[in-house]
N, C-alpha and C. Protein backbone atom coordinates (compact mmCIF):
# COMPACT_ATOMS: atom_id res chain seq x y z
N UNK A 1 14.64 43.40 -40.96
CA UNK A 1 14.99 42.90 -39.64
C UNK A 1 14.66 41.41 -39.56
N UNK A 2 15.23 40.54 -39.12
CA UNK A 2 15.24 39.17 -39.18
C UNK A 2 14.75 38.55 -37.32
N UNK A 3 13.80 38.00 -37.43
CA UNK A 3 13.27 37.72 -36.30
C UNK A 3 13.41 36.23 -35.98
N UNK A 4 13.65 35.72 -34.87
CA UNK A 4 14.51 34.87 -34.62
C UNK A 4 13.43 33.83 -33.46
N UNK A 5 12.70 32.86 -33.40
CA UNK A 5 12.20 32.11 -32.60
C UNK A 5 12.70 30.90 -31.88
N UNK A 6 12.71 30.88 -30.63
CA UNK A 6 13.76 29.56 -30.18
C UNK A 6 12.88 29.49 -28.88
N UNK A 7 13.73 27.84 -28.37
CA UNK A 7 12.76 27.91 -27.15
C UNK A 7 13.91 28.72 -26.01
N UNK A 8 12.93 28.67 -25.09
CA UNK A 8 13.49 29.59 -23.79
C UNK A 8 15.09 28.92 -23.51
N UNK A 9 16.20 29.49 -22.82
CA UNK A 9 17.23 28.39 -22.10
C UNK A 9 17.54 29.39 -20.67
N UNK A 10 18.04 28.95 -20.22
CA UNK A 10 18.52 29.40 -18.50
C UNK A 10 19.14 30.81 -18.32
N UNK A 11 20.11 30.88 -19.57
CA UNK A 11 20.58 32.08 -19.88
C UNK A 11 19.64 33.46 -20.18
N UNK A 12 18.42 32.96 -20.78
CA UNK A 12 17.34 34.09 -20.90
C UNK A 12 16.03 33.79 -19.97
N UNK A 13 16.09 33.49 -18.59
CA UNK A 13 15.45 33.52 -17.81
C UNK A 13 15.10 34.99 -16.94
N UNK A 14 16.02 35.46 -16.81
CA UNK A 14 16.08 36.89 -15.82
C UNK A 14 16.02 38.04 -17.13
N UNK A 15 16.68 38.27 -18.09
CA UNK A 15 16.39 39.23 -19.26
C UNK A 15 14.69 38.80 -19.76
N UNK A 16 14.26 37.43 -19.85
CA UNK A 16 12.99 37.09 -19.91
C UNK A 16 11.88 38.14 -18.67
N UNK A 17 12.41 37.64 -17.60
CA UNK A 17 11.34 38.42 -16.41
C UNK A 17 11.43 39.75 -16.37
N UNK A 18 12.69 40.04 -16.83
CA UNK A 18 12.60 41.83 -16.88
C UNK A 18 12.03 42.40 -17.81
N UNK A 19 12.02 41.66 -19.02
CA UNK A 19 10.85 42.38 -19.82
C UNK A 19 9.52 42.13 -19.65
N UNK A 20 8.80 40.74 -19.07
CA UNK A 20 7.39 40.68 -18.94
C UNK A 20 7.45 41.92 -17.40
N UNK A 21 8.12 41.78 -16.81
CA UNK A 21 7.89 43.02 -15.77
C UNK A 21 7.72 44.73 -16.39
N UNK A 22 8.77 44.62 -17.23
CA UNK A 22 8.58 46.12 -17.49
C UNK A 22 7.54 46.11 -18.86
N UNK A 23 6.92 45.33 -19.47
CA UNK A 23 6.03 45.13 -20.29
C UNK A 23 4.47 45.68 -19.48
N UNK A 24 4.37 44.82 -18.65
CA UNK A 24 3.21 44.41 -17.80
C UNK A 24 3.06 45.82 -17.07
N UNK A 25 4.18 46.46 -17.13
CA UNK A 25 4.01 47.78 -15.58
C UNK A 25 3.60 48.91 -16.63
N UNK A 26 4.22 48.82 -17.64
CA UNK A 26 4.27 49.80 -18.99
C UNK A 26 3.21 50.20 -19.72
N UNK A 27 2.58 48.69 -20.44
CA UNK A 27 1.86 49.19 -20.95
C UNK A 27 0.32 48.35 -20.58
N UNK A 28 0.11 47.75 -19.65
CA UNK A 28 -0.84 47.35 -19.36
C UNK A 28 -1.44 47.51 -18.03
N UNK A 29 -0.68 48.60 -17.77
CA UNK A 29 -0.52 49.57 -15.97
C UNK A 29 -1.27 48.41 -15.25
N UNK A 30 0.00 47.27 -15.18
CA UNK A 30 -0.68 46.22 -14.18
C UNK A 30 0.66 46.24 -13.12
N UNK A 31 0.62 45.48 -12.11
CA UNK A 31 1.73 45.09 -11.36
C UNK A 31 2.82 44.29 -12.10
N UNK A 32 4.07 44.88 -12.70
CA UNK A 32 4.62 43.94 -13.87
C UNK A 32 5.79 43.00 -12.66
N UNK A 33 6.15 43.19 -11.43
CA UNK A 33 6.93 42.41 -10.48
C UNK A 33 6.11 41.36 -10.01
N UNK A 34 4.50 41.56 -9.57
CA UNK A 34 3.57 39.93 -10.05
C UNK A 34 3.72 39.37 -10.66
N UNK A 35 3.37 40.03 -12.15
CA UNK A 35 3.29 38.87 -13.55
C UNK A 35 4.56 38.34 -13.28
N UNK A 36 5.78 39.17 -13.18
CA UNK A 36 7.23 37.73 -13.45
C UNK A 36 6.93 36.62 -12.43
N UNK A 37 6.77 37.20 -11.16
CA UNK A 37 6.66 36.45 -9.81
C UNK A 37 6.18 35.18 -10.28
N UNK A 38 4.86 35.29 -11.07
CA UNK A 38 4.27 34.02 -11.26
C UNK A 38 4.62 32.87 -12.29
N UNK A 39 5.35 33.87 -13.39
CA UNK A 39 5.90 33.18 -14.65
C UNK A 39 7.47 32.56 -13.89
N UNK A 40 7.96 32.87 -12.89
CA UNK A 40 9.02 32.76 -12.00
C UNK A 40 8.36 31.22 -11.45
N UNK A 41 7.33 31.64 -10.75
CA UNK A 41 6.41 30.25 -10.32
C UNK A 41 6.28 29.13 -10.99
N UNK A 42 5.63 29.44 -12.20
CA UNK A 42 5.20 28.46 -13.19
C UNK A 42 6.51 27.51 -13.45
N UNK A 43 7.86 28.71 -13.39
CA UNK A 43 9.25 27.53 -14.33
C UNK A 43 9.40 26.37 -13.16
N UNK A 44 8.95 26.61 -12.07
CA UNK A 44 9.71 25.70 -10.65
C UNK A 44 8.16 24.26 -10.46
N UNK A 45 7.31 24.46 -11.11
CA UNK A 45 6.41 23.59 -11.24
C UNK A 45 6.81 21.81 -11.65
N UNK A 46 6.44 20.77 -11.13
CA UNK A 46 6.93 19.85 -12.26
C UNK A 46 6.15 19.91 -13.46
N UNK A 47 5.11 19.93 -13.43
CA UNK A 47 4.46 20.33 -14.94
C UNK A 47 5.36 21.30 -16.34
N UNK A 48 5.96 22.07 -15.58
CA UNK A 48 6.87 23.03 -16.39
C UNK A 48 7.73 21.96 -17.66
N UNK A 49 7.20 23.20 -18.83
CA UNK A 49 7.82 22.07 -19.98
C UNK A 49 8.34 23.34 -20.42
N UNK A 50 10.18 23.20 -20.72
CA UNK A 50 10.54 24.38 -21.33
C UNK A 50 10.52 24.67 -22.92
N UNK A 51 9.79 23.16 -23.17
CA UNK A 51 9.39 23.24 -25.17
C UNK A 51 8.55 24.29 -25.26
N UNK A 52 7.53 24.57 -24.01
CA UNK A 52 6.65 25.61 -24.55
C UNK A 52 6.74 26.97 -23.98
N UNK A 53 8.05 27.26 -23.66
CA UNK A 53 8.09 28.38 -23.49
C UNK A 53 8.76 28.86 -24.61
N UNK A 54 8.72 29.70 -25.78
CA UNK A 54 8.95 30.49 -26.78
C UNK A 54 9.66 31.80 -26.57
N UNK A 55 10.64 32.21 -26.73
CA UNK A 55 10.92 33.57 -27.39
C UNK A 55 10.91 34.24 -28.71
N UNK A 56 10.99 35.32 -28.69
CA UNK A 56 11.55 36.27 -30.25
C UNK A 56 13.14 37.22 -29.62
N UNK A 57 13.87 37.13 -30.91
CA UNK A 57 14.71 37.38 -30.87
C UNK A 57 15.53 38.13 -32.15
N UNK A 58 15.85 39.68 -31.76
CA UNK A 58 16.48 40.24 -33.26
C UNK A 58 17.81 39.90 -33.14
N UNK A 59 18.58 40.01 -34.34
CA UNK A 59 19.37 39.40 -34.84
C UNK A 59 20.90 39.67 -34.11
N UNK A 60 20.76 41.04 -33.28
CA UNK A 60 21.73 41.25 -31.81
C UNK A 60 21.28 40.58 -30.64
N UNK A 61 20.26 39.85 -30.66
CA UNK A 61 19.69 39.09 -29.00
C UNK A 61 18.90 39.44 -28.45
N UNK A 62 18.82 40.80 -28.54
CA UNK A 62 17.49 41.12 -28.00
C UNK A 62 16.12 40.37 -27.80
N UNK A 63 15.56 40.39 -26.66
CA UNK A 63 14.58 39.55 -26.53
C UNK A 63 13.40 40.67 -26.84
N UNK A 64 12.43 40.59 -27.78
CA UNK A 64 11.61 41.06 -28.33
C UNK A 64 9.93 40.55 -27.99
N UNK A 65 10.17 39.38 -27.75
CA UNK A 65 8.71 38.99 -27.75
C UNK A 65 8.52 37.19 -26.96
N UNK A 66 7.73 37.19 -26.16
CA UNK A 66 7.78 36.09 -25.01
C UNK A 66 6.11 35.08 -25.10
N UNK A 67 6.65 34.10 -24.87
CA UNK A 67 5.33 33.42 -24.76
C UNK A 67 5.60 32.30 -24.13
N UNK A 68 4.50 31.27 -23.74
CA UNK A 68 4.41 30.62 -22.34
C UNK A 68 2.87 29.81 -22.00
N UNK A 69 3.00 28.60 -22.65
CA UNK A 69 1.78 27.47 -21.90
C UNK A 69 2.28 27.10 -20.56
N UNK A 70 1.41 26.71 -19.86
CA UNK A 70 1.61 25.99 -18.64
C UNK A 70 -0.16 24.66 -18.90
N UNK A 71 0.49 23.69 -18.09
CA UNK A 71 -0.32 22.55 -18.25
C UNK A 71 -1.59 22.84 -16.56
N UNK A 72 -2.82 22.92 -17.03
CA UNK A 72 -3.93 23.29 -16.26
C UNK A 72 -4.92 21.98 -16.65
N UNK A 73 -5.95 21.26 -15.10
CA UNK A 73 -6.68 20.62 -15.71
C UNK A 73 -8.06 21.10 -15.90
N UNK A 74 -8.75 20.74 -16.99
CA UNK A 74 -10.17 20.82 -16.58
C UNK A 74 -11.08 19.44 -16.48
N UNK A 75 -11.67 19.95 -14.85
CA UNK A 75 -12.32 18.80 -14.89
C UNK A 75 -13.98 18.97 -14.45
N UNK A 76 -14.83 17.74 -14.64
CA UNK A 76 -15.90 17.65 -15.18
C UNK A 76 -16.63 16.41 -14.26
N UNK A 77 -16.86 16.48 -13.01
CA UNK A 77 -17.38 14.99 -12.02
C UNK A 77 -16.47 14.44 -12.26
N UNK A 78 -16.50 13.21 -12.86
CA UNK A 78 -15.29 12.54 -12.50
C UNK A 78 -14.17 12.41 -13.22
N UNK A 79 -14.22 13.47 -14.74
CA UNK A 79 -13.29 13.48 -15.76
C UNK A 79 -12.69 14.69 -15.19
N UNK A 80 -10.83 14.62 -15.76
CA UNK A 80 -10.31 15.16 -15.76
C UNK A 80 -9.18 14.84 -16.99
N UNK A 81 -9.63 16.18 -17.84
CA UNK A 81 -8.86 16.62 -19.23
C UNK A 81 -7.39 16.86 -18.63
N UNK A 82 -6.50 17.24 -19.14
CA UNK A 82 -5.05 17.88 -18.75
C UNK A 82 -4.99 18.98 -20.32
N UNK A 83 -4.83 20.01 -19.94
CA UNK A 83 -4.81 20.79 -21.49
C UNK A 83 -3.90 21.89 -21.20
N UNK A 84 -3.34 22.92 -21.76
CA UNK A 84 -2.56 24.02 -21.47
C UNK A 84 -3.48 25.51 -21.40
N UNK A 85 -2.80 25.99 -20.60
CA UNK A 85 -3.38 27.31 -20.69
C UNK A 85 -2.10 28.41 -21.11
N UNK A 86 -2.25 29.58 -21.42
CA UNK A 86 -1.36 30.64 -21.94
C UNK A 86 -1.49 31.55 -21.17
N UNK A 87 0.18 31.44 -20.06
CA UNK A 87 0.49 31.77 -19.51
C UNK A 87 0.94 33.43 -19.74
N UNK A 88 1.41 33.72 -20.93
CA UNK A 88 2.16 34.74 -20.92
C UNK A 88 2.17 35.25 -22.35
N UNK A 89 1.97 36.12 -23.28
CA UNK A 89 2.54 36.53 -24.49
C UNK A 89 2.54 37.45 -24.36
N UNK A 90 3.97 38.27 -24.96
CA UNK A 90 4.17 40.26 -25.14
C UNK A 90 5.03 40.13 -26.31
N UNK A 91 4.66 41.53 -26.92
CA UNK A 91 5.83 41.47 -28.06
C UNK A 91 6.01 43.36 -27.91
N UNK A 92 7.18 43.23 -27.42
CA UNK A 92 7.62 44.66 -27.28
C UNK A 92 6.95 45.75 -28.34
N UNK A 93 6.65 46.84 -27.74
CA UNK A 93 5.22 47.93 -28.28
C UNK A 93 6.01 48.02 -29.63
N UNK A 94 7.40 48.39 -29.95
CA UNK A 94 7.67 49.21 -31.72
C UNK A 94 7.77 47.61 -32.56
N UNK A 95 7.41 46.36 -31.64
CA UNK A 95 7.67 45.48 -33.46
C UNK A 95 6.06 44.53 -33.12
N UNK A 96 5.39 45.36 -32.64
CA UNK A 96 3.64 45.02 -32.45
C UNK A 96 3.30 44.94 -33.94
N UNK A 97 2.13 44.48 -34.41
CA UNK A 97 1.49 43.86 -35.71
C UNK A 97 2.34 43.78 -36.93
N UNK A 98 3.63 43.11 -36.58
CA UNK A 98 4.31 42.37 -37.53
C UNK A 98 4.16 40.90 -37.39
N UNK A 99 3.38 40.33 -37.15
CA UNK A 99 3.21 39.31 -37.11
C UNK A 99 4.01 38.09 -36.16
N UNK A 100 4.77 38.72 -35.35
CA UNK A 100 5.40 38.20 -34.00
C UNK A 100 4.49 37.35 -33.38
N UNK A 101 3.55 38.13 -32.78
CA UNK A 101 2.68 37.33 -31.99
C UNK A 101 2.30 36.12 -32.08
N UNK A 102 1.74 36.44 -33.64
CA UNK A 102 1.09 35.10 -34.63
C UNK A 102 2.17 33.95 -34.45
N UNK A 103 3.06 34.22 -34.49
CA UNK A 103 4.16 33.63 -34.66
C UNK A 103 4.50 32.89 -33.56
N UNK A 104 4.44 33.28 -32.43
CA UNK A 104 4.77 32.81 -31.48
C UNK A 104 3.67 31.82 -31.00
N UNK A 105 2.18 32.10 -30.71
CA UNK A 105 1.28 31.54 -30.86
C UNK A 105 1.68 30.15 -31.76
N UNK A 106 1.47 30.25 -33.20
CA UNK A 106 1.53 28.85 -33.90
C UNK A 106 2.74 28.45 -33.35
N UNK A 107 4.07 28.47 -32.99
CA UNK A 107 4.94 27.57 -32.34
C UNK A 107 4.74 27.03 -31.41
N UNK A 108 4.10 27.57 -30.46
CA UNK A 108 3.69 27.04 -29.13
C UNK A 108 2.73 25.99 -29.56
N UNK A 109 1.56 26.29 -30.31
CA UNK A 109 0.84 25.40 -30.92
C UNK A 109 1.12 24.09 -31.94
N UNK A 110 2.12 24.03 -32.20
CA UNK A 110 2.76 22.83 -33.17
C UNK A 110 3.60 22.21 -31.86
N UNK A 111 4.48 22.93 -30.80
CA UNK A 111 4.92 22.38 -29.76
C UNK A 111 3.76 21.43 -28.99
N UNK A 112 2.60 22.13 -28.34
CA UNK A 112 1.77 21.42 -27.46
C UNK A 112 1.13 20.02 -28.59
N UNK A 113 0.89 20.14 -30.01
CA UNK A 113 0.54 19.10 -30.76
C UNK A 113 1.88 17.67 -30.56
N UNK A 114 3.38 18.42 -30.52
CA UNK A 114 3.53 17.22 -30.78
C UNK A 114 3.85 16.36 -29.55
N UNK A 115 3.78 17.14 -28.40
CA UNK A 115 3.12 16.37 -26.96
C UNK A 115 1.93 16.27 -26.29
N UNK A 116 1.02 15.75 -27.55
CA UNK A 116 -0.43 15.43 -27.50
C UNK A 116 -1.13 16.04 -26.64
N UNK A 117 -1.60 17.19 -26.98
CA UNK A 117 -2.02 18.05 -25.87
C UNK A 117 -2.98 18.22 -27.23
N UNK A 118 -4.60 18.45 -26.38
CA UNK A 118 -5.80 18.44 -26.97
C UNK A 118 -5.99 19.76 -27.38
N UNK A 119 -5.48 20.51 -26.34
CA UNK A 119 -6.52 22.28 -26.58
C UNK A 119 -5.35 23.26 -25.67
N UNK A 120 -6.01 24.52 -25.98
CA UNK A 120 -4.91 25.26 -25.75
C UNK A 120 -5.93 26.53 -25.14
N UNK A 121 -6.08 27.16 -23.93
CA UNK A 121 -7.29 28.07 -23.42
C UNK A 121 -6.61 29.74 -22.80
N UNK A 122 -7.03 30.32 -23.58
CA UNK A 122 -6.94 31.97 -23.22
C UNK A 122 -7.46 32.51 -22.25
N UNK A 123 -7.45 33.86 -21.72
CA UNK A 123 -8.50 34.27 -20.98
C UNK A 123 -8.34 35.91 -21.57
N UNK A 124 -7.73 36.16 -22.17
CA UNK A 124 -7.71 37.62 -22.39
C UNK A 124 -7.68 37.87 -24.46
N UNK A 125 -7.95 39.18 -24.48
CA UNK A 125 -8.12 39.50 -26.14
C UNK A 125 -8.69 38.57 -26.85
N UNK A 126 -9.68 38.78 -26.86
CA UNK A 126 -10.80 37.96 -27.85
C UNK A 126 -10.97 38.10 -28.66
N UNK A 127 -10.67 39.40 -29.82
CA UNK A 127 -9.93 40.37 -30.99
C UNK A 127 -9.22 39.50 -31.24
N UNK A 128 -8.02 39.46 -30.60
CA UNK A 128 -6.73 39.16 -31.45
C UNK A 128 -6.83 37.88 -31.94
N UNK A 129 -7.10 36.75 -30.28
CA UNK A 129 -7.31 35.25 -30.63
C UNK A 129 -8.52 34.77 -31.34
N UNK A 130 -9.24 35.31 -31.73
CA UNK A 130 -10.70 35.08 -32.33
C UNK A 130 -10.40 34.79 -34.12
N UNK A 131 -9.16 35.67 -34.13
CA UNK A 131 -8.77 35.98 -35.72
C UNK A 131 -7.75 34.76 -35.80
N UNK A 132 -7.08 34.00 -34.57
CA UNK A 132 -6.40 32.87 -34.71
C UNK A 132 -6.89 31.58 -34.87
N UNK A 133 -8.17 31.58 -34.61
CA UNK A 133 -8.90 30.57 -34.82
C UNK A 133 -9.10 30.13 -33.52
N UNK A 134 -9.04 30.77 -32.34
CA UNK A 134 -9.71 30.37 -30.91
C UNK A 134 -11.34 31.06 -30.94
N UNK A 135 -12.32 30.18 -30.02
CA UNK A 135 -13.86 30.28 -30.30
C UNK A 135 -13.77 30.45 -28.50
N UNK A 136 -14.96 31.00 -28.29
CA UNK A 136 -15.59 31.19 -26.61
C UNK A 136 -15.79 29.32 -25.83
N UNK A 137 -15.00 29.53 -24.89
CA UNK A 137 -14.77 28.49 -24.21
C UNK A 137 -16.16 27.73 -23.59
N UNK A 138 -17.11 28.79 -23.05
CA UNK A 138 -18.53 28.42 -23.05
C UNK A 138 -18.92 27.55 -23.65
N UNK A 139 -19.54 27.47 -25.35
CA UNK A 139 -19.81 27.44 -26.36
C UNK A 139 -19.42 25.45 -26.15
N UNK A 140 -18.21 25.43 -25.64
CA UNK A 140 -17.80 24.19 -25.61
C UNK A 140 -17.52 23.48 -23.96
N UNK A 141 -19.00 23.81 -23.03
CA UNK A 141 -18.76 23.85 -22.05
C UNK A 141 -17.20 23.87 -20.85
N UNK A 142 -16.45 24.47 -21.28
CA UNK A 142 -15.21 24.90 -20.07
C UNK A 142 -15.59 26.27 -19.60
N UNK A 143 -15.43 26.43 -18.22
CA UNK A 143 -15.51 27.64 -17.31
C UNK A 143 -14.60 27.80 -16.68
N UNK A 144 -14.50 29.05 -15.94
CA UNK A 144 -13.21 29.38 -15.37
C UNK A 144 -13.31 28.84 -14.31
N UNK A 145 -12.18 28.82 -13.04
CA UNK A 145 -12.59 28.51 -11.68
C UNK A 145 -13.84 29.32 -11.19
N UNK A 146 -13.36 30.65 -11.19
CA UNK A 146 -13.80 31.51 -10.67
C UNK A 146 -15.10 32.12 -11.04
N UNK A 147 -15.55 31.79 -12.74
CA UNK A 147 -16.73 32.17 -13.29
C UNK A 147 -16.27 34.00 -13.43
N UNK A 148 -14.84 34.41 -13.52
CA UNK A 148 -14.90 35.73 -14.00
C UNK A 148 -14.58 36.12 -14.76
N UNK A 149 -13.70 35.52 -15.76
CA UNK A 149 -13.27 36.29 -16.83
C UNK A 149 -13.77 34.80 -18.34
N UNK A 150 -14.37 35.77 -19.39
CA UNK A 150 -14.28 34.88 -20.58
C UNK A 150 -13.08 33.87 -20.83
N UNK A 151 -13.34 32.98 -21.29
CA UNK A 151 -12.19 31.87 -21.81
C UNK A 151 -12.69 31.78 -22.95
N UNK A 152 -11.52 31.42 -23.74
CA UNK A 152 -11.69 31.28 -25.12
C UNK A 152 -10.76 29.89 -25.56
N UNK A 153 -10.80 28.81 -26.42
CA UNK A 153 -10.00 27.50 -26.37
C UNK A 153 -9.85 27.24 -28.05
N UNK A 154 -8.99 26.55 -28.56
CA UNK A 154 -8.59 26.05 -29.61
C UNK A 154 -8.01 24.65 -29.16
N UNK A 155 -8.91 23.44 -29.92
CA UNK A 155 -8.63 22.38 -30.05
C UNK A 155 -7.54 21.99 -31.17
N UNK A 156 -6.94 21.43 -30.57
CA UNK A 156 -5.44 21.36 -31.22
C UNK A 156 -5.74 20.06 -32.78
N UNK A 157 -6.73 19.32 -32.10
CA UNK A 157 -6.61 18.11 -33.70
C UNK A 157 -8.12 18.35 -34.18
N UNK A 158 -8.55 17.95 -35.23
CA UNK A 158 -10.12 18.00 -35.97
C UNK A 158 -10.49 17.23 -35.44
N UNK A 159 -10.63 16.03 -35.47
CA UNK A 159 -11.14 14.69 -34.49
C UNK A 159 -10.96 14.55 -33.11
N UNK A 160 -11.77 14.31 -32.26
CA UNK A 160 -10.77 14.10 -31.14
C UNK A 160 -12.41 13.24 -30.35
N UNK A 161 -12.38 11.71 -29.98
CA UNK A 161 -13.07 11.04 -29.30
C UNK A 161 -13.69 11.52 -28.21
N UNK A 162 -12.93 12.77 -26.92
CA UNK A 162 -13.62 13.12 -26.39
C UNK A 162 -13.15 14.71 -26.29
N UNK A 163 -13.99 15.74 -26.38
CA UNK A 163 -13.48 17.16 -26.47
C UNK A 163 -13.02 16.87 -24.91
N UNK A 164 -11.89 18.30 -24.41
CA UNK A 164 -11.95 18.15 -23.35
C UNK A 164 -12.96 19.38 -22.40
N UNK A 165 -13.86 19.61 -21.50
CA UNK A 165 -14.45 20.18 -21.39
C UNK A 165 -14.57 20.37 -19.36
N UNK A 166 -15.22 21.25 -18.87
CA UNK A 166 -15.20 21.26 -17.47
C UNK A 166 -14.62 22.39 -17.19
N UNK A 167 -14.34 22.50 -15.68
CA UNK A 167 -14.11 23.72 -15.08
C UNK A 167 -12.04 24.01 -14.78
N UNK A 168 -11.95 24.68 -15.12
CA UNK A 168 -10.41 25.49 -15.12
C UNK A 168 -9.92 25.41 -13.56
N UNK A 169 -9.11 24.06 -13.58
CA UNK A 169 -8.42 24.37 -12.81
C UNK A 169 -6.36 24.17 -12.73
N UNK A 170 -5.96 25.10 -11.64
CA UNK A 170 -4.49 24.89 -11.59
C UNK A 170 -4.25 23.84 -11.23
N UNK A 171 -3.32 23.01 -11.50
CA UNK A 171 -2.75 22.01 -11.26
C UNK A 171 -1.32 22.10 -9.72
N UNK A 172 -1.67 21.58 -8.80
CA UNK A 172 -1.39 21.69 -7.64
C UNK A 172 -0.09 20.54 -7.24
């Protein structure tokens, strides 16, 4: 089977939301008409960059597998980083640990590098992203707004003059 990565276009916007909806309701017995609602949100943002929104795609069109930065700042007294957060990844349950995910992940990640974007911050599966080379967001002082759920971050270059670090916030 030949798996197919491209960025998002207009045409797979609504086949896009119907699967993070029926993804999200399915198998993660969450509200899956929220999650689009918000990924619906995120595209109407000016921040919205459609380089980093990612699909998978088999070789009839099918949309298989979705992913999604959005630009969040963290800030720190009087610094304020600009970095991405990950908005969205699913890869439909029968083509799970073929390496989709991975896949989608490093594109998004060579995307946010080559529009100088420092770091890239999770909040969920610490399993999966831990094995990608993301570390506990703590560790490198960033916190959530809210102080409730773990964050986890991957700095996008080896060097970098100032990490970016501080508290998680949406960009308004």
């Amino acid at each position: 089977m030949q798996v197919y990565l491209s960025t998002l276009t207009e045409m797979d916007y609504i086949e896009t939301l119907e699967k993070l909806e029926q993804h999200y309701t399915n198998n993660e017995g969450l509200d899956g008409k929220s999650h689009s609602k918000i990924i619906s949100n995120l595209r109407k943002q000016p921040t919205y960059n459609y380089e980093l929104e990612v699909i998978a795609k088999k070789e009839d069109g099918d949309i298989i597998g979705h992913i999604m930065l959005n630009e969040v700042n963290l800030i720190d007294n009087e610094d304020t980083f600009k970095v991405l957060q990950l908005s969205s990844l699913i890869v439909a349950t029968p083509y799970r640990n073929q390496g989709i995910g991975k896949a989608l992940v490093q594109a998004v990640e060579e995307r946010a590098k080559t529009h100088h974007y420092t770091a890239i911050i999770v909040d969920g599966c610490p399993d999966y992203f831990t094995t990608l080379g993301y570390a506990s967001a703590a560790q490198h002082h960033i916190i959530s707004k809210n102080d409730d759920k773990p964050l986890y971050v991957k700095f996008l270059w080896d060097q970098l003059s100032e990490y970016p670090h501080g508290k998680l916030e949406p960009i308004s």
